[in-house]
N, C-alpha and C. Protein backbone atom coordinates (compact mmCIF):
# COMPACT_ATOMS: atom_id res chain seq x y z
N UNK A 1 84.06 66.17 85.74
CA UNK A 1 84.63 65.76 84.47
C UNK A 1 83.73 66.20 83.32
N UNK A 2 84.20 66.71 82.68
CA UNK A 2 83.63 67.53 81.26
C UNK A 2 84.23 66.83 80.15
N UNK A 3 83.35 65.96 79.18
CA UNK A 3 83.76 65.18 78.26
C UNK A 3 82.98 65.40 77.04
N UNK A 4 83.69 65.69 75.73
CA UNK A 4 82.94 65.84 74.43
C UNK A 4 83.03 64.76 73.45
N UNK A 5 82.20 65.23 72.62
CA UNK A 5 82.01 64.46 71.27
C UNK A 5 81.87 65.31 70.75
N UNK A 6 83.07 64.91 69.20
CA UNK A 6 83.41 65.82 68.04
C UNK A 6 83.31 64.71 66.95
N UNK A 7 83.05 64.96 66.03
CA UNK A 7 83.11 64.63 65.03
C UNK A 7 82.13 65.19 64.12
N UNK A 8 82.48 64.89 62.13
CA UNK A 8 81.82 65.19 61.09
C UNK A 8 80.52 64.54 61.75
N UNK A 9 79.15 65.22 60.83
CA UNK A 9 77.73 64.71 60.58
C UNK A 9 77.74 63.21 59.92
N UNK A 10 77.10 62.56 61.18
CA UNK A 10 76.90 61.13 60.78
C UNK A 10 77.96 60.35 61.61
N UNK A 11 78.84 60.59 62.30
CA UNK A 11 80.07 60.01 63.06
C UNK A 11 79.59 59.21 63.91
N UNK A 12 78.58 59.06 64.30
CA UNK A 12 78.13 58.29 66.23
C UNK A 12 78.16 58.96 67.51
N UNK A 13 77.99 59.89 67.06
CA UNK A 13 78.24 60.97 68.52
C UNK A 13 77.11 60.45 69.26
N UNK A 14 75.93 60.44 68.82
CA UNK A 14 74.60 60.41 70.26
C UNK A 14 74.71 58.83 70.15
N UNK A 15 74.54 58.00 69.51
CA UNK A 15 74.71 56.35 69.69
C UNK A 15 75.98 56.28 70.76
N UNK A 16 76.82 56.88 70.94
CA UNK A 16 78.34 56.33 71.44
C UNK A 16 77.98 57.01 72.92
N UNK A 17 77.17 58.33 72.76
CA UNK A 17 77.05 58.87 74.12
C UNK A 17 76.09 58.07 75.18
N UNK A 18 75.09 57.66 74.53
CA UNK A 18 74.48 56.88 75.16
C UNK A 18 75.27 55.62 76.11
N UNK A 19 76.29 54.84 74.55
CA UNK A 19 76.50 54.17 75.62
C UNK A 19 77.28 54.46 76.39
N UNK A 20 78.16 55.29 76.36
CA UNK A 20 79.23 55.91 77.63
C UNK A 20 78.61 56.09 78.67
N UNK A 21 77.57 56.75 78.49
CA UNK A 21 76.69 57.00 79.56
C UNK A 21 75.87 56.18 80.38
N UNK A 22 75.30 54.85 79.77
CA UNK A 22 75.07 53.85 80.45
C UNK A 22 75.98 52.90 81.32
N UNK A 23 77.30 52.93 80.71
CA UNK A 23 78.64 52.21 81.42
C UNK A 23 79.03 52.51 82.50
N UNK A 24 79.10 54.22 82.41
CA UNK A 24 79.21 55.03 83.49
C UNK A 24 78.31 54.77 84.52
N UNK A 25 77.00 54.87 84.30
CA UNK A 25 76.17 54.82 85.41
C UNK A 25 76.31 53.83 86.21
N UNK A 26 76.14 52.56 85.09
CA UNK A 26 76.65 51.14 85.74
C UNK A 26 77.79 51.08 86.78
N UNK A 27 78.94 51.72 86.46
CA UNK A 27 80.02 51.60 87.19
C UNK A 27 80.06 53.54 88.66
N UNK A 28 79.01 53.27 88.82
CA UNK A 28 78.68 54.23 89.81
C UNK A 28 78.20 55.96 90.08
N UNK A 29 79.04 56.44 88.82
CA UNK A 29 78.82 57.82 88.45
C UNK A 29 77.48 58.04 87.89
N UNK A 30 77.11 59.81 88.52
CA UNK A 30 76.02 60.22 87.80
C UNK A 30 76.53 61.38 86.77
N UNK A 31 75.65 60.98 85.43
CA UNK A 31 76.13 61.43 84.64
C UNK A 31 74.76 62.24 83.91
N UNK A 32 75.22 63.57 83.22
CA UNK A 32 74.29 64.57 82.15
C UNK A 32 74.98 64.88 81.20
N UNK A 33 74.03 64.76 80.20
CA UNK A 33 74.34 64.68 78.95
C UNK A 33 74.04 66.29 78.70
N UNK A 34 74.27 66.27 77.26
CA UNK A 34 73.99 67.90 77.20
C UNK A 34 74.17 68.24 75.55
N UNK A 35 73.80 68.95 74.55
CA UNK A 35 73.68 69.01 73.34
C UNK A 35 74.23 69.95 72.56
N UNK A 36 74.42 70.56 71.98
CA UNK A 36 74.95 71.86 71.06
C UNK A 36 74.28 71.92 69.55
N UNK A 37 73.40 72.67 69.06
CA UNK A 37 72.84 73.39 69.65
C UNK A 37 71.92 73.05 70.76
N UNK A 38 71.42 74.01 71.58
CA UNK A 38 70.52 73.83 72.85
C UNK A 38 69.26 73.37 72.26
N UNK A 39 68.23 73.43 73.39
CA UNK A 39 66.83 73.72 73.11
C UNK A 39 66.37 74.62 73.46
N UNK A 40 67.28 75.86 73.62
CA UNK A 40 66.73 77.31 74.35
C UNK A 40 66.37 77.80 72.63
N UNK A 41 65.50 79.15 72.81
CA UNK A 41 65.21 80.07 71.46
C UNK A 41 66.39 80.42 70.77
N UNK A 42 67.82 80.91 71.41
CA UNK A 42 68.72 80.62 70.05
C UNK A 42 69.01 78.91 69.61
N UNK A 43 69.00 78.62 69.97
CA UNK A 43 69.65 77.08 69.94
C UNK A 43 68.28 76.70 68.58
N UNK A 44 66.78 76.58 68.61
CA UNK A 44 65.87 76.77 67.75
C UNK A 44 66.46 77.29 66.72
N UNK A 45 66.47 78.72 66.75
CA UNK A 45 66.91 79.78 65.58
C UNK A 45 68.54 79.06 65.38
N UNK A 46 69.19 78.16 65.42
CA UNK A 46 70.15 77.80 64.87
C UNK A 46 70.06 76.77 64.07
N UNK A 47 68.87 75.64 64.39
CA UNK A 47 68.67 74.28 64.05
C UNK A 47 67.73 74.90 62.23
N UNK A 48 67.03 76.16 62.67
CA UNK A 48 66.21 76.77 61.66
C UNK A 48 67.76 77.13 60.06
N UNK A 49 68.49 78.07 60.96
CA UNK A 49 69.11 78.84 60.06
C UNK A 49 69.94 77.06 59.21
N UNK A 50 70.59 76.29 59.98
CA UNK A 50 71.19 75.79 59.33
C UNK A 50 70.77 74.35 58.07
N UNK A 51 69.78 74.53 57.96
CA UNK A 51 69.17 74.02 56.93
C UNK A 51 68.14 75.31 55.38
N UNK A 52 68.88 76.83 55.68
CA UNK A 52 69.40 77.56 54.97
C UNK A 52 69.79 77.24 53.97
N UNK A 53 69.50 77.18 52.57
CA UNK A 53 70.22 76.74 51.49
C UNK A 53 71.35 78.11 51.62
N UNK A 54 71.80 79.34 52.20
CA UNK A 54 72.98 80.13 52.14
C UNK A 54 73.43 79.75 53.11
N UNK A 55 73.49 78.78 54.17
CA UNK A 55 73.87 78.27 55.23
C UNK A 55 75.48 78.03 55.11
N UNK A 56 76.28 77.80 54.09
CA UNK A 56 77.29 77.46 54.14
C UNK A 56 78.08 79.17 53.78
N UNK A 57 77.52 80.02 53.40
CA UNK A 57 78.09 81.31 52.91
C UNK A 57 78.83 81.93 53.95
N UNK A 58 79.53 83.34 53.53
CA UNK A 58 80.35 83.38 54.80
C UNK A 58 79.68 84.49 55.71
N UNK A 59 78.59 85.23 55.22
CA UNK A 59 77.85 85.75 55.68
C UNK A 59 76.94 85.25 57.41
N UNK A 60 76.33 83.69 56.75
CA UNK A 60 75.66 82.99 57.43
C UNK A 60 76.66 82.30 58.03
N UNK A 61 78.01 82.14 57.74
CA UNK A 61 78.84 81.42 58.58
C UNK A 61 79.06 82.18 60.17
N UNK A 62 79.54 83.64 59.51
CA UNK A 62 79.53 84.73 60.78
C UNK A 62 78.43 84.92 61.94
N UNK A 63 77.18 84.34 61.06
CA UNK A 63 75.87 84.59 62.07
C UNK A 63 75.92 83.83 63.04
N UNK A 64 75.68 82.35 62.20
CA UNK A 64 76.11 80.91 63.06
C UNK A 64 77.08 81.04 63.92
N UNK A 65 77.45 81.58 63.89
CA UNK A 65 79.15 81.34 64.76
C UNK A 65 78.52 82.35 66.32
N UNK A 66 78.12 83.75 65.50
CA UNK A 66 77.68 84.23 66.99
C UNK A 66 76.55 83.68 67.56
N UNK A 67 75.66 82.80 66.95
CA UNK A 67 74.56 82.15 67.42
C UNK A 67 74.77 81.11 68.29
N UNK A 68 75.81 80.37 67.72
CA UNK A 68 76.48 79.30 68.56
C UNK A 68 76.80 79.59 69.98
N UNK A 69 77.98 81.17 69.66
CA UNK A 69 79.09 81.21 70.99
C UNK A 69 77.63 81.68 72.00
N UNK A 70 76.90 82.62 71.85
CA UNK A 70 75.61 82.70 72.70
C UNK A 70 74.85 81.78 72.53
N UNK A 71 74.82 80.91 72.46
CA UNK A 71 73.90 79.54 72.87
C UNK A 71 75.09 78.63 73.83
N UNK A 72 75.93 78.51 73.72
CA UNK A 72 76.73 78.08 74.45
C UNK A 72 77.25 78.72 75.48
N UNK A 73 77.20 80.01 75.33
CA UNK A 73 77.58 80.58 76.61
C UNK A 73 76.17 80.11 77.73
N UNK A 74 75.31 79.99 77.45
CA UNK A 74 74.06 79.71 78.06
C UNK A 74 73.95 78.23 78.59
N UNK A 75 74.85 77.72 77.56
CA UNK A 75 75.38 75.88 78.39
C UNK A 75 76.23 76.07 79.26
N UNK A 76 77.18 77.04 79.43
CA UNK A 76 78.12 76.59 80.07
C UNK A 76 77.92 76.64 82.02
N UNK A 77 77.05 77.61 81.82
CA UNK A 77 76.44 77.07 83.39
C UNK A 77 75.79 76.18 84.00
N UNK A 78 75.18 75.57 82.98
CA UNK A 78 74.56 73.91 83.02
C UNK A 78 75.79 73.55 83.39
N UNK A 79 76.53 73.56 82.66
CA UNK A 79 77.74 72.54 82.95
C UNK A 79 78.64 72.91 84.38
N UNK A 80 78.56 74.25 84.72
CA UNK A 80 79.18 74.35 85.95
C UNK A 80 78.57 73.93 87.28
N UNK A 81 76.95 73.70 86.84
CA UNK A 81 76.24 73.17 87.91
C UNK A 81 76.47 72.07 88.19
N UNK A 82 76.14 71.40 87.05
CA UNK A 82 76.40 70.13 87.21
C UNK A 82 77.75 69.15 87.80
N UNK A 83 78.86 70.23 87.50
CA UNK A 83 80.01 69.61 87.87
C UNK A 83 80.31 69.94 89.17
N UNK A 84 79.85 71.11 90.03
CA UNK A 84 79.73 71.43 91.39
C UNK A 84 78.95 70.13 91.57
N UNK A 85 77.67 69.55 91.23
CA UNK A 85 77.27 68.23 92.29
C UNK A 85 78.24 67.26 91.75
N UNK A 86 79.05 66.85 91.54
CA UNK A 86 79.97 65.67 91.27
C UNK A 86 79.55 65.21 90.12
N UNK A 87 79.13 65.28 89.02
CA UNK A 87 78.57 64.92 88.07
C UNK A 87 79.59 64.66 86.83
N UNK A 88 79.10 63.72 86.18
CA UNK A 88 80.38 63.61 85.04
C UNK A 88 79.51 64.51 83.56
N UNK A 89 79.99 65.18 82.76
CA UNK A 89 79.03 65.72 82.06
C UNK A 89 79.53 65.20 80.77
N UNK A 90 78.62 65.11 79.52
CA UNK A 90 79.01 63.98 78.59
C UNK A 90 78.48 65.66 77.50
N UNK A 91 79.17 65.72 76.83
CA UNK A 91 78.59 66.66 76.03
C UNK A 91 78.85 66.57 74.29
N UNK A 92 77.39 66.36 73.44
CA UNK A 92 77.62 66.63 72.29
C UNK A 92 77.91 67.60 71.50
N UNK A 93 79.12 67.95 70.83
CA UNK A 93 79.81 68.89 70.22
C UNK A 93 80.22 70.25 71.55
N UNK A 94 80.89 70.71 70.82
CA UNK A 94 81.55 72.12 71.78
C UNK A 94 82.18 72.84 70.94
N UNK A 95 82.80 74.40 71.23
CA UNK A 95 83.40 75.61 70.53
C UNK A 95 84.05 74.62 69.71
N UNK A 96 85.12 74.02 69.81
CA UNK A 96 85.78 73.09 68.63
C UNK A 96 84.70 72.84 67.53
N UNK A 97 83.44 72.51 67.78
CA UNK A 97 82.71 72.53 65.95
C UNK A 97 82.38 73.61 65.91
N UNK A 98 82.35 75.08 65.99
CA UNK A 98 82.46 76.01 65.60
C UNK A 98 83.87 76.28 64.82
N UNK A 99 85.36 75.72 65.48
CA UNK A 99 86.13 76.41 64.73
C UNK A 99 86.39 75.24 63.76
N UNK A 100 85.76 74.18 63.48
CA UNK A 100 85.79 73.19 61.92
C UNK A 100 84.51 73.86 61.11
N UNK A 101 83.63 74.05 61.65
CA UNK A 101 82.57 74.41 60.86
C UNK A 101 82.35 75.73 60.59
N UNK A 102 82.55 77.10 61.54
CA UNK A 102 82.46 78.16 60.88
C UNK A 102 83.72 79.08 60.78
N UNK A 103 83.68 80.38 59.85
CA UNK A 103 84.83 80.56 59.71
C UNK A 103 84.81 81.98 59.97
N UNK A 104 85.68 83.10 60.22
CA UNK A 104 87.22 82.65 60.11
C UNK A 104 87.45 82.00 61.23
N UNK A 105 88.48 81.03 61.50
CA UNK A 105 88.98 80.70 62.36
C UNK A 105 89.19 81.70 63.68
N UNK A 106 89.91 82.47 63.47
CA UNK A 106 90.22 83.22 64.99
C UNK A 106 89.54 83.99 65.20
N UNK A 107 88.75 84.53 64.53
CA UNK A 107 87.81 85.22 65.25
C UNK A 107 86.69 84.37 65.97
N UNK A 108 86.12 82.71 65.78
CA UNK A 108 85.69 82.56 65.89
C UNK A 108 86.06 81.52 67.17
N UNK A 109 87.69 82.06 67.47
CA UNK A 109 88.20 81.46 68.68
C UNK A 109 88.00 82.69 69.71
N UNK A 110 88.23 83.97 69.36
CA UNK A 110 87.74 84.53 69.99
C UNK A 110 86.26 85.11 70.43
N UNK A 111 85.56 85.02 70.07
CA UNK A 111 84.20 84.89 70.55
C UNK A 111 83.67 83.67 71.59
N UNK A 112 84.27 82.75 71.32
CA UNK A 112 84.27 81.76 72.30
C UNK A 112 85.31 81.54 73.55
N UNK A 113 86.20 82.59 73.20
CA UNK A 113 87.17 82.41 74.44
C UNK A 113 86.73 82.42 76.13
N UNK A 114 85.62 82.38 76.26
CA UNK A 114 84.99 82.40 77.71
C UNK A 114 84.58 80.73 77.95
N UNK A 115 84.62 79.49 76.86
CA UNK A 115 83.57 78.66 76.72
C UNK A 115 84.69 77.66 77.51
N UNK A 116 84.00 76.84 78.34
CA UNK A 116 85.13 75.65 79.31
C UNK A 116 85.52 75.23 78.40
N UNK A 117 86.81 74.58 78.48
CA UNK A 117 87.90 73.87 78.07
C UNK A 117 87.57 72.06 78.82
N UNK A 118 87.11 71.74 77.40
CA UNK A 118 86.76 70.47 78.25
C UNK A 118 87.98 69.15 78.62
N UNK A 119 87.98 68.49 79.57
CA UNK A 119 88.38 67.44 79.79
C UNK A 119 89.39 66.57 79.02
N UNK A 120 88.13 65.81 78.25
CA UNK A 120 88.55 64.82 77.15
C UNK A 120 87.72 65.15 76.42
N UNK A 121 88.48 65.32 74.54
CA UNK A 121 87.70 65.03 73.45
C UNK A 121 87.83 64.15 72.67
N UNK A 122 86.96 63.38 72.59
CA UNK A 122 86.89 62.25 71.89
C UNK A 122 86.30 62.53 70.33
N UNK A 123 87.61 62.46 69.56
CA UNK A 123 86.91 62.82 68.45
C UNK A 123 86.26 61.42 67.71
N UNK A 124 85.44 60.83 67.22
CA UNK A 124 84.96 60.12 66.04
C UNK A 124 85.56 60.18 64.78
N UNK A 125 86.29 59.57 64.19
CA UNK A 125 86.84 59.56 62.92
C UNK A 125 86.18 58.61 61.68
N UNK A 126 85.11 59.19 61.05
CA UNK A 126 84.73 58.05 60.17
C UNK A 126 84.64 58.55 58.66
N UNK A 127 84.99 57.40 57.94
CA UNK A 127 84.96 57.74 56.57
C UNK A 127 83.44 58.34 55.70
N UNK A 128 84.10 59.14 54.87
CA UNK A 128 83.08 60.45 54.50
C UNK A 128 81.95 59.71 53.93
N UNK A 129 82.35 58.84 52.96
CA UNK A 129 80.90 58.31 52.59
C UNK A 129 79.76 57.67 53.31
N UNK A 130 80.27 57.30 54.31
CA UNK A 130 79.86 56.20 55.40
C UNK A 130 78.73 57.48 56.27
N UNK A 131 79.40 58.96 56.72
CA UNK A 131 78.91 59.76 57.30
C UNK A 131 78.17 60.01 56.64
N UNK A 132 77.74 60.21 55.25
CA UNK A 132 76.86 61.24 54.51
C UNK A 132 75.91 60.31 54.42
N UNK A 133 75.91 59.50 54.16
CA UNK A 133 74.60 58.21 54.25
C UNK A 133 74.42 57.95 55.53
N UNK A 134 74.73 58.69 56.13
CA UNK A 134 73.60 58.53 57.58
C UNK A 134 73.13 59.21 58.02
N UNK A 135 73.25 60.94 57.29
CA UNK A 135 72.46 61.75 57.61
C UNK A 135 71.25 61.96 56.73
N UNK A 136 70.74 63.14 57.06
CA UNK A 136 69.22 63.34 56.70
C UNK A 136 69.44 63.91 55.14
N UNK A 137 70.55 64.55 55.37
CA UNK A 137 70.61 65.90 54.31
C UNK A 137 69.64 67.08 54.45
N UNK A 138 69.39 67.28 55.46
CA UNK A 138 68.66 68.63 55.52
C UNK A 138 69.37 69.45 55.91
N UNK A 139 70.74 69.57 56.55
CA UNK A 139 71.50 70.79 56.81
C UNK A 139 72.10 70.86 55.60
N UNK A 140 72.47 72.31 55.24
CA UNK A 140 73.91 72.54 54.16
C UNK A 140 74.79 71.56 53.94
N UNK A 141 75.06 71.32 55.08
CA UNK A 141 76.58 71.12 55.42
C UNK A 141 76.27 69.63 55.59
N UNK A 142 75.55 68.74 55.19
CA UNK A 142 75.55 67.75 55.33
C UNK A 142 75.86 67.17 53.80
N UNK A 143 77.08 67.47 53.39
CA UNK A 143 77.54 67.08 51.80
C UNK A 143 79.63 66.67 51.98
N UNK A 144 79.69 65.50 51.17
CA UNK A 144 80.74 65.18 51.09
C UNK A 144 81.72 66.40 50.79
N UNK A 145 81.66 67.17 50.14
CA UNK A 145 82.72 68.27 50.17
C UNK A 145 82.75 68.88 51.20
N UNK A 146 81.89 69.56 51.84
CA UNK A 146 82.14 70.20 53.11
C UNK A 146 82.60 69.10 54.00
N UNK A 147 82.25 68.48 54.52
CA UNK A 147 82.49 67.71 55.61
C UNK A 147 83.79 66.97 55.25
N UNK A 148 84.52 67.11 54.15
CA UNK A 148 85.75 67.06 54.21
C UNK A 148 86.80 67.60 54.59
N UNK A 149 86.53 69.10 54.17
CA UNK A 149 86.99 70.15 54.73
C UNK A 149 87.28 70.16 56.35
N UNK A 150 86.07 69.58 57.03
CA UNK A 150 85.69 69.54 58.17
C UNK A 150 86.42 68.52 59.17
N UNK A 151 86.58 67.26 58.25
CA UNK A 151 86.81 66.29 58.86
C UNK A 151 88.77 66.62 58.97
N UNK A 152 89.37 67.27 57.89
CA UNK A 152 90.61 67.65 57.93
C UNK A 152 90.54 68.29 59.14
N UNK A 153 90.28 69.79 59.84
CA UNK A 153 90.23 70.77 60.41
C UNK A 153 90.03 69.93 61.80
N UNK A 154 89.44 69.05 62.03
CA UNK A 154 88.98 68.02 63.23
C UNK A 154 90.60 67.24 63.34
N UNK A 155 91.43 67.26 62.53
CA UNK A 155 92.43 66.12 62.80
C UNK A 155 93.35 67.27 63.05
N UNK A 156 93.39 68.23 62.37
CA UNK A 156 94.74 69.16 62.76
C UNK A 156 94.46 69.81 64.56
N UNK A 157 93.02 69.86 64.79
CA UNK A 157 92.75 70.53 65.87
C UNK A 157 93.33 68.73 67.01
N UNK A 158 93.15 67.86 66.69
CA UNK A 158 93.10 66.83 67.66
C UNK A 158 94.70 66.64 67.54
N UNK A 159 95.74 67.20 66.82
CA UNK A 159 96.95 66.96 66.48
C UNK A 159 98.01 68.24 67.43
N UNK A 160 96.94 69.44 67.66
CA UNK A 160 97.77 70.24 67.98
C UNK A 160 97.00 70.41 69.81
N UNK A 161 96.11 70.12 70.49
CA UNK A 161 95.58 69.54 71.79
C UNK A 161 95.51 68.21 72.19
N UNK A 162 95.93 68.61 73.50
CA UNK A 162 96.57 67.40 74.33
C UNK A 162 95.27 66.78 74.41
N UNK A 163 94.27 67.44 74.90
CA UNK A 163 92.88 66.84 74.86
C UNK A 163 92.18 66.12 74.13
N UNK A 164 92.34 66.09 73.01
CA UNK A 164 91.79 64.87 71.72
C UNK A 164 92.45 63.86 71.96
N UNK A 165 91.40 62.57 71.91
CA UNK A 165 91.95 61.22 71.57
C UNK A 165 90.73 61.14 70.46
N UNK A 166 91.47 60.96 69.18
CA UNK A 166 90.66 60.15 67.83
C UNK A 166 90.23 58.77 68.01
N UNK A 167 89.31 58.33 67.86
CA UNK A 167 88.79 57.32 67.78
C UNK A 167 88.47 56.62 66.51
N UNK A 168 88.66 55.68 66.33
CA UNK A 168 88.12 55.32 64.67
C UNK A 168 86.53 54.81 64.40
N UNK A 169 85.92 55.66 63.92
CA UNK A 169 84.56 55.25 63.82
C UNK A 169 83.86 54.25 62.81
N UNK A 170 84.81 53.39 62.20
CA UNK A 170 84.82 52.67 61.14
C UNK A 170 84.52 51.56 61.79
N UNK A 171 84.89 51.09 62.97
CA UNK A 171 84.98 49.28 63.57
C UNK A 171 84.00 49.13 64.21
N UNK A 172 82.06 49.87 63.83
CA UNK A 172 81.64 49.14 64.55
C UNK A 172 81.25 49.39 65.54
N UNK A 173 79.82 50.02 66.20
CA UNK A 173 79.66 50.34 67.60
C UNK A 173 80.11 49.57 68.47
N UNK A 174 79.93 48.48 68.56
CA UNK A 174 80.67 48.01 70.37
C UNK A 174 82.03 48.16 70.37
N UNK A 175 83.09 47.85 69.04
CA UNK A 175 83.93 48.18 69.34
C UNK A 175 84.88 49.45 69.39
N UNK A 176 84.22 50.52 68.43
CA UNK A 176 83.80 52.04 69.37
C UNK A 176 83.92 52.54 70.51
N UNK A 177 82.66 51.74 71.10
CA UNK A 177 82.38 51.93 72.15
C UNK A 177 83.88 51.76 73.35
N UNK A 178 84.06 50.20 73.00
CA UNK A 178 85.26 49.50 74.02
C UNK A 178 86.14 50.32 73.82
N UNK A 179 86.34 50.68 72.57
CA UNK A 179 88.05 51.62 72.63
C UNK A 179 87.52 52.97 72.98
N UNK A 180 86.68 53.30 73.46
CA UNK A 180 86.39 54.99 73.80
C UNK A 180 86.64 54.57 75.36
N UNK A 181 85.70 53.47 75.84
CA UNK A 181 86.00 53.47 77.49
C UNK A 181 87.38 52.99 78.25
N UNK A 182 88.00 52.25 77.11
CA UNK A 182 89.82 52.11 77.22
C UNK A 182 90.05 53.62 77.82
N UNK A 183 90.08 54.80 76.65
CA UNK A 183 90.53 55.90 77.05
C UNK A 183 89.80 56.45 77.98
N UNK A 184 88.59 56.61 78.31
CA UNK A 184 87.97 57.26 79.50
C UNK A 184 88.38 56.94 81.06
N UNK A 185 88.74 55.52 81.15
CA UNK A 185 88.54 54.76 82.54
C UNK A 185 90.05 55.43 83.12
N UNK A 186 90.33 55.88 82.98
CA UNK A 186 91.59 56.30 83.37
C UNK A 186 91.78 57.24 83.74
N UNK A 187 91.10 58.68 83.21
CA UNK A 187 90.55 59.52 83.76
C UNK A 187 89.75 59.67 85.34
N UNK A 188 88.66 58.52 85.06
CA UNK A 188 87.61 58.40 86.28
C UNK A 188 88.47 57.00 87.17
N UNK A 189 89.36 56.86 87.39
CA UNK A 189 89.73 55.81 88.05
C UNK A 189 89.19 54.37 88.11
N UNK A 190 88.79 54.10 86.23
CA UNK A 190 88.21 52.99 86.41
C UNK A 190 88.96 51.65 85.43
N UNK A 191 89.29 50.66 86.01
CA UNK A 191 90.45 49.88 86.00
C UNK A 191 90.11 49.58 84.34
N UNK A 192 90.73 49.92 83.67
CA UNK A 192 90.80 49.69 82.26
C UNK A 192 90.94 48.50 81.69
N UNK A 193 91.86 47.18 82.60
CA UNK A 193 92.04 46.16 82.32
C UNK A 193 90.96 45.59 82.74
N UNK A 194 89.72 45.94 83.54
CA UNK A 194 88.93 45.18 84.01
C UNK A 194 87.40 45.22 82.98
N UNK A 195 87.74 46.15 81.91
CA UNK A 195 86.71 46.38 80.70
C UNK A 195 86.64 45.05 80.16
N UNK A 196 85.45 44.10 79.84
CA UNK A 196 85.27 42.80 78.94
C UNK A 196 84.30 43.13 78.18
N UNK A 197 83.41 44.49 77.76
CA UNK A 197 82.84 44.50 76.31
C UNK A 197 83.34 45.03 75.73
């Protein structure tokens, strides 16, 4: 099982993964987490470029984008390993924040057209102001205008794949949390009515 987290900067992606990931374990599965960008030397040279004050240009958008799809092509065998040992794999972001965040769109579907097709995406839906005050502001792209842009492009993509379930990131980690493992347990055969956090 190959499972993501999408959402704008500041949404709960690593707080929410955690706890998915602890629930999971609890209830028997072994589970790996996994990041986007990596910690390999492109994955570095990406975390570098995107705190770029031209970081949002379309120049640097094109770079990013091939920096990404080769840093990810380099995950995706992590992930095939892992899912050969029975493993559930929990993964932050995937090709989907490439095609909200860099552009053009199809080309930047095609460069990634080799990248797994994950599972379930769980997108995070939280309101913009709420996101921008919880980041650092050291990327570009960590500004209410962009990440509007962004946060649109995240709802049309979760509108037109069967694979997105939106989540509302407004109510609150535990209850976040509860309505993310509503939708998960069903997947992994785990009795949904029998969830009490």
């Amino acid at each position: 099982m190959y499972i993501v987290f999408e959402g704008i900067d500041g949404a709960g992606k690593t707080t929410q993964i955690e706890l998915l990931k602890d629930w999971l374990v609890n209830n028997g599965f072994q589970v790996e987490t996994v990041v986007e960008p990596t910690d390999s030397d492109i994955g570095k040279l990406i975390r570098k470029l995107l705190q770029d004050e031209n970081a949002t240009s379309e120049y640097m958008q094109k770079t990013l984008g091939l920096l990404f799809a080769a840093d990810r092509t380099l995950l995706m065998n992590d992930i095939e390993s892992f899912q050969k040992e029975n493993k559930v794999v929990i993964s932050d972001r995937s090709f989907y924040s490439s095609l909200v965040y860099q552009e053009p769109a199809d080309w930047i579907e095609e460069i990634n057209k080799f990248a797994k097709i994950p599972d379930m995406v769980i997108l995070l839906d939280l309101d913009l102001k709420t996101s921008v005050s919880r980041t650092e502001g050291k990327d570009e792209f960590e500004n209410e205008e962009f990440l509007s842009s962004v946060k649109d492009k995240y709802l049309e993509l979760a509108d037109k794949h069967d694979n997105f379930t939106v989540i509302d990131g407004n109510s609150g980690p535990k209850m976040v949390a509860h309505n993310i493992k509503i939708k998960v347990a069903p997947l992994l055969g785990i009795c949904k009515d029998c969830i009490t956090d």
